[in-house]
C-alpha atoms as a PDB file:
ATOM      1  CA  UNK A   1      12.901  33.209 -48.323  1.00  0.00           C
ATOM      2  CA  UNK A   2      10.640  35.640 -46.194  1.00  0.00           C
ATOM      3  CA  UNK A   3      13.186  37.718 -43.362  1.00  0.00           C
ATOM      4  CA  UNK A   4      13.727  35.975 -40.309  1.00  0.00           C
ATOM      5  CA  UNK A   5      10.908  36.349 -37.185  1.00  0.00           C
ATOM      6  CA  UNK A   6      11.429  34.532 -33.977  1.00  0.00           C
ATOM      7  CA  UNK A   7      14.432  32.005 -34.346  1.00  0.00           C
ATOM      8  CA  UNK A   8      15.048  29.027 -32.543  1.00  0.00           C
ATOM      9  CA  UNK A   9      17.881  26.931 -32.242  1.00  0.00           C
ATOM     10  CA  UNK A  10      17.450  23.348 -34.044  1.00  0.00           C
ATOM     11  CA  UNK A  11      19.709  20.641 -35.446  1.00  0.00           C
ATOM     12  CA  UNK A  12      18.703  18.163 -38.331  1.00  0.00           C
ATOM     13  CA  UNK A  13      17.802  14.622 -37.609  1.00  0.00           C
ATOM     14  CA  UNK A  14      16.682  13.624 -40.537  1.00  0.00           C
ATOM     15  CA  UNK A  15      15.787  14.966 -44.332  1.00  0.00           C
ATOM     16  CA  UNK A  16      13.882  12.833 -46.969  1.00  0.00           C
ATOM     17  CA  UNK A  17      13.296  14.829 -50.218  1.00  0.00           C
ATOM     18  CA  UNK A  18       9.228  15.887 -51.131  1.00  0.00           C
ATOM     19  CA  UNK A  19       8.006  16.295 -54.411  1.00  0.00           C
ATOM     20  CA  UNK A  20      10.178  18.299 -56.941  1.00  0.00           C
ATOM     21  CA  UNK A  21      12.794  20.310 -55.135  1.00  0.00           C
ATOM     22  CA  UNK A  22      11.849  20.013 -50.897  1.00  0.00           C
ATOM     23  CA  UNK A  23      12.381  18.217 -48.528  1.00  0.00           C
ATOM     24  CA  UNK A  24      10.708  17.275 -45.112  1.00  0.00           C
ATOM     25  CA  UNK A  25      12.865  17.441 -41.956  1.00  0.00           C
ATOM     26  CA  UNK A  26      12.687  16.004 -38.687  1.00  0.00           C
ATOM     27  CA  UNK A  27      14.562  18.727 -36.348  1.00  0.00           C
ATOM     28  CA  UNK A  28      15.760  18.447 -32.877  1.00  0.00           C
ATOM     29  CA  UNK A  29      14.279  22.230 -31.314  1.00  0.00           C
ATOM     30  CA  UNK A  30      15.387  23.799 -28.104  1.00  0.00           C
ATOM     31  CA  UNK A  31      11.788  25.046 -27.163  1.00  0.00           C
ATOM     32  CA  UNK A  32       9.612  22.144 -29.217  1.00  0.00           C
ATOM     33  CA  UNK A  33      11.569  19.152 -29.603  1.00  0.00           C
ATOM     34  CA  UNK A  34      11.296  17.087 -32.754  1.00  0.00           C
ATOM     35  CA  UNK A  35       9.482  18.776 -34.905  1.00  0.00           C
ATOM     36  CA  UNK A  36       8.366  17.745 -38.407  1.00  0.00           C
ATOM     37  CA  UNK A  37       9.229  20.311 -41.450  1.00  0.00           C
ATOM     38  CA  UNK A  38       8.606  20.884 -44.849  1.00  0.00           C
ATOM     39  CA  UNK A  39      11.728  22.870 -46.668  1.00  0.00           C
ATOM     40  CA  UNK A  40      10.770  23.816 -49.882  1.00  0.00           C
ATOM     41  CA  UNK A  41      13.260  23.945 -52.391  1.00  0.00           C
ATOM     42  CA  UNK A  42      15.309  22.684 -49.497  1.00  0.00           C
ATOM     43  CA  UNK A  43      17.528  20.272 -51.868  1.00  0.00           C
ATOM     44  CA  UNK A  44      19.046  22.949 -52.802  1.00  0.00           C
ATOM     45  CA  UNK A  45      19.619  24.505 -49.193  1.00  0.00           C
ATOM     46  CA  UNK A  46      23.577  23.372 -48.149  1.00  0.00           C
ATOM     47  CA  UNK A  47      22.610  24.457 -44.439  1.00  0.00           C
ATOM     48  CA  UNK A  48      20.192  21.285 -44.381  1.00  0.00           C
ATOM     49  CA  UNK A  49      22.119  18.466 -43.260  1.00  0.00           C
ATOM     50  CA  UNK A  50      22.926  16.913 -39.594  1.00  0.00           C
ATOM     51  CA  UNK A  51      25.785  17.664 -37.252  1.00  0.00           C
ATOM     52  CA  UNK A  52      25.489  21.904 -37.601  1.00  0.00           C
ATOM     53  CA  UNK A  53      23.893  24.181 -35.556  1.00  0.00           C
ATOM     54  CA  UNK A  54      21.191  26.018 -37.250  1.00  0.00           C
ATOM     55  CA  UNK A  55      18.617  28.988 -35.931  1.00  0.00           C
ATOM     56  CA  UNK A  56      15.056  28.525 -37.522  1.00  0.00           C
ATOM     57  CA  UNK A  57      12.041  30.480 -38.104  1.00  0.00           C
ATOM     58  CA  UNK A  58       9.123  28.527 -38.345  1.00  0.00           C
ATOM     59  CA  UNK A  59       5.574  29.006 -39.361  1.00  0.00           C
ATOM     60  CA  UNK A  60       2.764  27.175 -39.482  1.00  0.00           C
ATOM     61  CA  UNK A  61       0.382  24.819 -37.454  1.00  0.00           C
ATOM     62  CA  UNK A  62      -0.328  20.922 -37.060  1.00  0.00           C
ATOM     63  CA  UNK A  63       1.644  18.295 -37.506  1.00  0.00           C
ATOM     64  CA  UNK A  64       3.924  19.939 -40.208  1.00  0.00           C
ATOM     65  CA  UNK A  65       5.349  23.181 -39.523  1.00  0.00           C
ATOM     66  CA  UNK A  66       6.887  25.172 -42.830  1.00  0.00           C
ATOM     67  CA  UNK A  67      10.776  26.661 -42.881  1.00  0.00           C
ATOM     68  CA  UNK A  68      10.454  30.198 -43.124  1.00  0.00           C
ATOM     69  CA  UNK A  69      14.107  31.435 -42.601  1.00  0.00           C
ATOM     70  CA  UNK A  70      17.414  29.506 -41.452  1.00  0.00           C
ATOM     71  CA  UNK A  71      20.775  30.458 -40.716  1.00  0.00           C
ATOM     72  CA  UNK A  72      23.955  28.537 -39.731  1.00  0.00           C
ATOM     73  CA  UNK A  73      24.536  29.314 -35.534  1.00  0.00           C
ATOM     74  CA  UNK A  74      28.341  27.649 -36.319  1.00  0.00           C
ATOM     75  CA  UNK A  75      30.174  25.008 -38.839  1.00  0.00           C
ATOM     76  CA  UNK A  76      29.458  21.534 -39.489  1.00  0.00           C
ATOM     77  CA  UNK A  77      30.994  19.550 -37.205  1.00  0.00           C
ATOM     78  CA  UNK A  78      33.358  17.194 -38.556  1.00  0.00           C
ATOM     79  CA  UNK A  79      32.376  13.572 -37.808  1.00  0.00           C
ATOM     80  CA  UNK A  80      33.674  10.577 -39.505  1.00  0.00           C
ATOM     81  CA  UNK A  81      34.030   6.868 -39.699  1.00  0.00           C
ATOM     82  CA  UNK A  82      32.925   5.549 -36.154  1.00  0.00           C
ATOM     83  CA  UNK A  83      31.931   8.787 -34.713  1.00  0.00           C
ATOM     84  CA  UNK A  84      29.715   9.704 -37.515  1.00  0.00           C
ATOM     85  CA  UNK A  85      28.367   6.487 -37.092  1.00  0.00           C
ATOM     86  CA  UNK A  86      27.415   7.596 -33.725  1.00  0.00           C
ATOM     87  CA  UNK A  87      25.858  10.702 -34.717  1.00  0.00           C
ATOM     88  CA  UNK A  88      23.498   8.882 -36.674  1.00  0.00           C
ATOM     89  CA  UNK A  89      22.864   6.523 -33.631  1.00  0.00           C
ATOM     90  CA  UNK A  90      22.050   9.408 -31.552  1.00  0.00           C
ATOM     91  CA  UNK A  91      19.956  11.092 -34.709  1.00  0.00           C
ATOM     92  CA  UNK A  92      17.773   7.969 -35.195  1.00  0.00           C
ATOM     93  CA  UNK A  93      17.146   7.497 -31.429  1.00  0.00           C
ATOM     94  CA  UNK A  94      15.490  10.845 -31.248  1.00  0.00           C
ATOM     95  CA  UNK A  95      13.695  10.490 -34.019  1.00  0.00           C
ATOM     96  CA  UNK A  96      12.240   6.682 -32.956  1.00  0.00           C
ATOM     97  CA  UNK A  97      11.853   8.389 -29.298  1.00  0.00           C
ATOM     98  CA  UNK A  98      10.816  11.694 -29.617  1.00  0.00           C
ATOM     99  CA  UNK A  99       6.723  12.833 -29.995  1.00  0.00           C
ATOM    100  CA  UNK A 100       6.764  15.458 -32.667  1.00  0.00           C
ATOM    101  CA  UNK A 101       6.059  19.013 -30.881  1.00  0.00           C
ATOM    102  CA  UNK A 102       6.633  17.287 -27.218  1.00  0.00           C
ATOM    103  CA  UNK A 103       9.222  19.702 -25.770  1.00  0.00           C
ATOM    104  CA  UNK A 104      12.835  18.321 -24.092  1.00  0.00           C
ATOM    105  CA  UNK A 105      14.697  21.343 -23.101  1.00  0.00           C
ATOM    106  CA  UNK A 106      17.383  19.258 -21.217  1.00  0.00           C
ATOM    107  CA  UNK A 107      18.121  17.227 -24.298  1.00  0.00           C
ATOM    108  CA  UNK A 108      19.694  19.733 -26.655  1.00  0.00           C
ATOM    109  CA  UNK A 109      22.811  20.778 -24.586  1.00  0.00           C
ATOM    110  CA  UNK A 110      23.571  16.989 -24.206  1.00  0.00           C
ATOM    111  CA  UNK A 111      23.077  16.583 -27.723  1.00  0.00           C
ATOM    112  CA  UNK A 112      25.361  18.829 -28.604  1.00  0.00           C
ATOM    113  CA  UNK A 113      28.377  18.103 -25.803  1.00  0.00           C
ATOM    114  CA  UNK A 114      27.750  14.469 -26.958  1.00  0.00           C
ATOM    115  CA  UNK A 115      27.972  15.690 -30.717  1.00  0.00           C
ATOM    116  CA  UNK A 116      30.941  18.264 -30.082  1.00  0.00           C
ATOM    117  CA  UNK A 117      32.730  15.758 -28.111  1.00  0.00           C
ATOM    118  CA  UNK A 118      32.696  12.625 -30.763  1.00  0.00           C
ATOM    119  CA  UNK A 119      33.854  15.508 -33.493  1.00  0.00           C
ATOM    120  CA  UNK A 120      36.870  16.165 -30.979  1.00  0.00           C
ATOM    121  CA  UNK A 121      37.808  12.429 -31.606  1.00  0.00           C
ATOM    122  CA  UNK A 122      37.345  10.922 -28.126  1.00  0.00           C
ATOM    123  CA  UNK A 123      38.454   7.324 -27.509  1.00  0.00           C
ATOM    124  CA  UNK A 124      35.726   5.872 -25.774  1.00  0.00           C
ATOM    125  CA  UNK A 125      32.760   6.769 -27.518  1.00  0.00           C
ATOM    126  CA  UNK A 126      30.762   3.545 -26.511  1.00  0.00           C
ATOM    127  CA  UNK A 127      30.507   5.536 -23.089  1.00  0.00           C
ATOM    128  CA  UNK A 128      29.765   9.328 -24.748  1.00  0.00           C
ATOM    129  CA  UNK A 129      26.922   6.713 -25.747  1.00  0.00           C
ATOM    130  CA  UNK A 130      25.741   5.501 -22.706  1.00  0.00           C
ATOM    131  CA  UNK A 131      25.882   8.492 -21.010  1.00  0.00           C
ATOM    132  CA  UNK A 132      23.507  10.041 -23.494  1.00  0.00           C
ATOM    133  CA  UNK A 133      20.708   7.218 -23.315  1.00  0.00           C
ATOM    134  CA  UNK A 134      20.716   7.413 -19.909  1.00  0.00           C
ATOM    135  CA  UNK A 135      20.019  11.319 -20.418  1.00  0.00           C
ATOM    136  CA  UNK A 136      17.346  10.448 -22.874  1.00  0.00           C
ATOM    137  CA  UNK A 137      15.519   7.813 -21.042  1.00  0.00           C
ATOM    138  CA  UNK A 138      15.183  10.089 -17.815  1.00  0.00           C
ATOM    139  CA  UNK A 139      13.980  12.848 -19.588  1.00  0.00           C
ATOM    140  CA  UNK A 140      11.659  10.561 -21.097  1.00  0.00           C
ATOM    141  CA  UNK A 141      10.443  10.018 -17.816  1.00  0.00           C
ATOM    142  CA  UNK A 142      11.649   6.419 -18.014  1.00  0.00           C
ATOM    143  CA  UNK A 143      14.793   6.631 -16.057  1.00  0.00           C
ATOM    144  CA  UNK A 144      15.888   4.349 -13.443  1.00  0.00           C
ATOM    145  CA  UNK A 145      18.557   3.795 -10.593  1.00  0.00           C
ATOM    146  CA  UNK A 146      22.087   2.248 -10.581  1.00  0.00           C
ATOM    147  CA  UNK A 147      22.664   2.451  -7.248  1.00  0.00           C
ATOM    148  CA  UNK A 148      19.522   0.928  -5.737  1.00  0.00           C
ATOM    149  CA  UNK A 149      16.710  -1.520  -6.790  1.00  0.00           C
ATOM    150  CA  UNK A 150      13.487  -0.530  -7.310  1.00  0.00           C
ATOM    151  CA  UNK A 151      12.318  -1.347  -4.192  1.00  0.00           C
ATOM    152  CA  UNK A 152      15.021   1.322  -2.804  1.00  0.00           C
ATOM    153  CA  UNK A 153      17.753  -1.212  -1.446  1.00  0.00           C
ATOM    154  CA  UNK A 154      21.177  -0.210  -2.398  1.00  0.00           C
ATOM    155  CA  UNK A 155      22.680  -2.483  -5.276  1.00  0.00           C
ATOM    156  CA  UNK A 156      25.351  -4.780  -3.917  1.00  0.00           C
ATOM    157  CA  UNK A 157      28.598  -6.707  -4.411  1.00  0.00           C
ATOM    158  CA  UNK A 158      28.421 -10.514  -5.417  1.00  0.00           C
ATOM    159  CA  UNK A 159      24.605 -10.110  -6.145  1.00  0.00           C
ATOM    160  CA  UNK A 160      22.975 -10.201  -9.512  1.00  0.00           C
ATOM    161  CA  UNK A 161      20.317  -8.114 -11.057  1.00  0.00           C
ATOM    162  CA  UNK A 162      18.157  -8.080 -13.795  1.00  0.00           C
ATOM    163  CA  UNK A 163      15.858  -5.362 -15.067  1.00  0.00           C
ATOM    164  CA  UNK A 164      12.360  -4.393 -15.249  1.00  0.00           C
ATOM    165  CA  UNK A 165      11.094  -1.761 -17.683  1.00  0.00           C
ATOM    166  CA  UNK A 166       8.499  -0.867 -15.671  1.00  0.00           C
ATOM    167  CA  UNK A 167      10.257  -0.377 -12.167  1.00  0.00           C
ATOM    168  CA  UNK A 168      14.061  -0.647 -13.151  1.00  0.00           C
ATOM    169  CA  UNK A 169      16.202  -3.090 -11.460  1.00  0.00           C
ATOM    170  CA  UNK A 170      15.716  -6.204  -9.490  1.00  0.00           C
ATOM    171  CA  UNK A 171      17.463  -8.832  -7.749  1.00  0.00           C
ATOM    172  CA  UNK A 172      17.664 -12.582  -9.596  1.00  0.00           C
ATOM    173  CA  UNK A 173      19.794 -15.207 -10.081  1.00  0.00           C
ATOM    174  CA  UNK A 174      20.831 -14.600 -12.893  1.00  0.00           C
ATOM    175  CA  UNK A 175      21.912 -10.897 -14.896  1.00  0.00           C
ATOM    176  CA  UNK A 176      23.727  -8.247 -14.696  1.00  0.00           C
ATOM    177  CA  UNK A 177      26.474  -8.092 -11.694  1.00  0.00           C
ATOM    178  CA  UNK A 178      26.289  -5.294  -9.178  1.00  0.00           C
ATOM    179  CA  UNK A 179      29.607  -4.437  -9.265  1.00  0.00           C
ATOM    180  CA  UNK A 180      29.565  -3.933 -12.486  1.00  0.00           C
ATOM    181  CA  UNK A 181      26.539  -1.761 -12.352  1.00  0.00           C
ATOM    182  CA  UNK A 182      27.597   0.343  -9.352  1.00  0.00           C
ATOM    183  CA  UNK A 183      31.351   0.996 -11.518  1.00  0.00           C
ATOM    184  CA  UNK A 184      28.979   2.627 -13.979  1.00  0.00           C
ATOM    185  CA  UNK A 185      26.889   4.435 -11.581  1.00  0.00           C
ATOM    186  CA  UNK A 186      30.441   5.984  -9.831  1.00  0.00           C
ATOM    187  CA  UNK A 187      31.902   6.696 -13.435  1.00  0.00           C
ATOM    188  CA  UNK A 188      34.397   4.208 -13.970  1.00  0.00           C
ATOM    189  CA  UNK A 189      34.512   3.063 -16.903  1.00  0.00           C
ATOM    190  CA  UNK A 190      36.487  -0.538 -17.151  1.00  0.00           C
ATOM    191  CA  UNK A 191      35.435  -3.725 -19.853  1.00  0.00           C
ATOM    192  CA  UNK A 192      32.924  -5.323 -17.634  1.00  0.00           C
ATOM    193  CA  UNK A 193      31.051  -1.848 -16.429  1.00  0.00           C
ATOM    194  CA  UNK A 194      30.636  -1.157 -20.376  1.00  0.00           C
ATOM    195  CA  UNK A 195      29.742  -4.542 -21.791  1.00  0.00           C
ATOM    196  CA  UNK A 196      27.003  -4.599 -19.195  1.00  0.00           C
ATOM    197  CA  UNK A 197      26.195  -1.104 -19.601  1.00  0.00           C
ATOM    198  CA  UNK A 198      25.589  -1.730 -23.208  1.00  0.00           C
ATOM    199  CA  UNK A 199      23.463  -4.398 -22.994  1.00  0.00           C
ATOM    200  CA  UNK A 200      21.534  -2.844 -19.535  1.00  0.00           C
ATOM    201  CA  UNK A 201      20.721   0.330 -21.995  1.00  0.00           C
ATOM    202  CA  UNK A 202      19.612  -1.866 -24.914  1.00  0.00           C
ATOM    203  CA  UNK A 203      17.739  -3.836 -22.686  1.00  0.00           C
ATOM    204  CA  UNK A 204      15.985  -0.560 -21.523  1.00  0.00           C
ATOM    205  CA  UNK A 205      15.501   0.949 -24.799  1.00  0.00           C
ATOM    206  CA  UNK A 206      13.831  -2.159 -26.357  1.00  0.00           C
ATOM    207  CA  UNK A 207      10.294  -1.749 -25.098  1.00  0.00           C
ATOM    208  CA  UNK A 208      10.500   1.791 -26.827  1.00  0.00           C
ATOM    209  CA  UNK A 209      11.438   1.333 -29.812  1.00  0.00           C
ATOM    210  CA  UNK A 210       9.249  -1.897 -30.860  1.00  0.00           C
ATOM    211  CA  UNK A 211      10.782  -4.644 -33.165  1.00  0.00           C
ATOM    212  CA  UNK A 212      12.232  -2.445 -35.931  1.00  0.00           C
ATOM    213  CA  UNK A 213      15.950  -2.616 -36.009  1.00  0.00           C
ATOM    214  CA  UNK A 214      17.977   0.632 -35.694  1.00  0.00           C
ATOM    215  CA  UNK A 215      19.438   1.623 -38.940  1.00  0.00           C
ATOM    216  CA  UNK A 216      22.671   3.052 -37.376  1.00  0.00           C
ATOM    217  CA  UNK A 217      22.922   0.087 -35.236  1.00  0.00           C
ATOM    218  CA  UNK A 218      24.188  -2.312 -38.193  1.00  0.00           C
ATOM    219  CA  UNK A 219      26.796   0.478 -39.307  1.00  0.00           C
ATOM    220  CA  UNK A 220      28.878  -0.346 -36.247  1.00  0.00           C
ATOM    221  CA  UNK A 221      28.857  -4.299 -37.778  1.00  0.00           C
END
């Protein structure tokens, strides 16, 4: 493998293999986002797998960019039974999400707290969760408000909400409790502020990720 140029700090989404002895990646880069790459004799590469910090050097134009060099930035990190269940959630919501070559600086260092954090064996990692969607659907440009309605009245006690992908949340008759949603919105965490942050966040992912199920999803069954 050629001597390393320019290097770039990526983690692996996803690998499939490619003809004989490659493999094509989807990586997660700080200054491109996902990016699509072909690893040749990359089967045989133990630095190619999710949940390590890599640096890259990549060449190469269009939709496929070619591994030139990579390196290891630190160790695997060691994630297992639920919370490698997780990392795959997070993996195959940024690939679903993400346009190849369509640069999100501010999602790798939440990537990788949320990533370090589930390897340090944290309890409540249906909320390490949330707080990452919510990351990924602002910088997405399709964030929204828990603390006022679209129309920019604050969210309040004893009145019920429901939500609009296109302008966020809405009074109704019926939905999601405001209480609940304003526990979420001040950080605290009890059953009712994480059921209905759960299915708020699905809810708000669906329209993104079309009528394919997640993968990762039916793990947690």
């Amino acid at each position: 493998m050629e001597q390393p140029g320019a290097l770039e700090a990526v983690w692996v989404l996803h690998a499939r293999p490619y003809r004989n002895s490659s493999v094509i990646l989807e990586l997660l880069g700080q200054r491109r986002g996902r990016m699509g790459v072909v690893a040749r004799g990359g089967r045989r590469n133990p630095l190619l797998q999710p949940f390590r910090p890599l640096l890259a050097n990549l060449g190469g134009r269009g939709e496929l960019l070619t591994l030139v060099h990579i390196e290891a930035q630190g160790p695997v990190l060691p994630l297992a039974g639920r919370a490698l269940y997780c990392g795959l959630y997070l993996n195959e919501l940024l690939v679903r999400l993400l346009h190849r070559h369509d640069p999100h600086p501010g999602l790798l260092t939440p990537y990788e707290a949320t990533l370090t954090t589930l390897a340090a064996g944290v309890r409540e990692q249906d909320v390490l969760l949330r707080h990452f969607e919510l990351t990924l659907l602002t910088e997405l440009g399709y964030g929204f408000s828990l603390t006022e309605t679209a129309d920019g009245e604050p969210l309040a006690v004893g009145q019920r909400y429901r939500f609009d992908p296109e302008q966020g949340l809405l009074p109704a008759t019926t939905g999601w409790p405001g209480e609940a949603l304003l526990a979420i919105a001040a950080g605290d965490w009890h059953d009712e502020a994480r059921r209905t942050a759960r299915d708020l966040l699905r809810a708000a992912l669906a329209p993104h990720l079309g009528n394919r199920p997640l993968v990762s999803r039916e793990l947690f069954r």
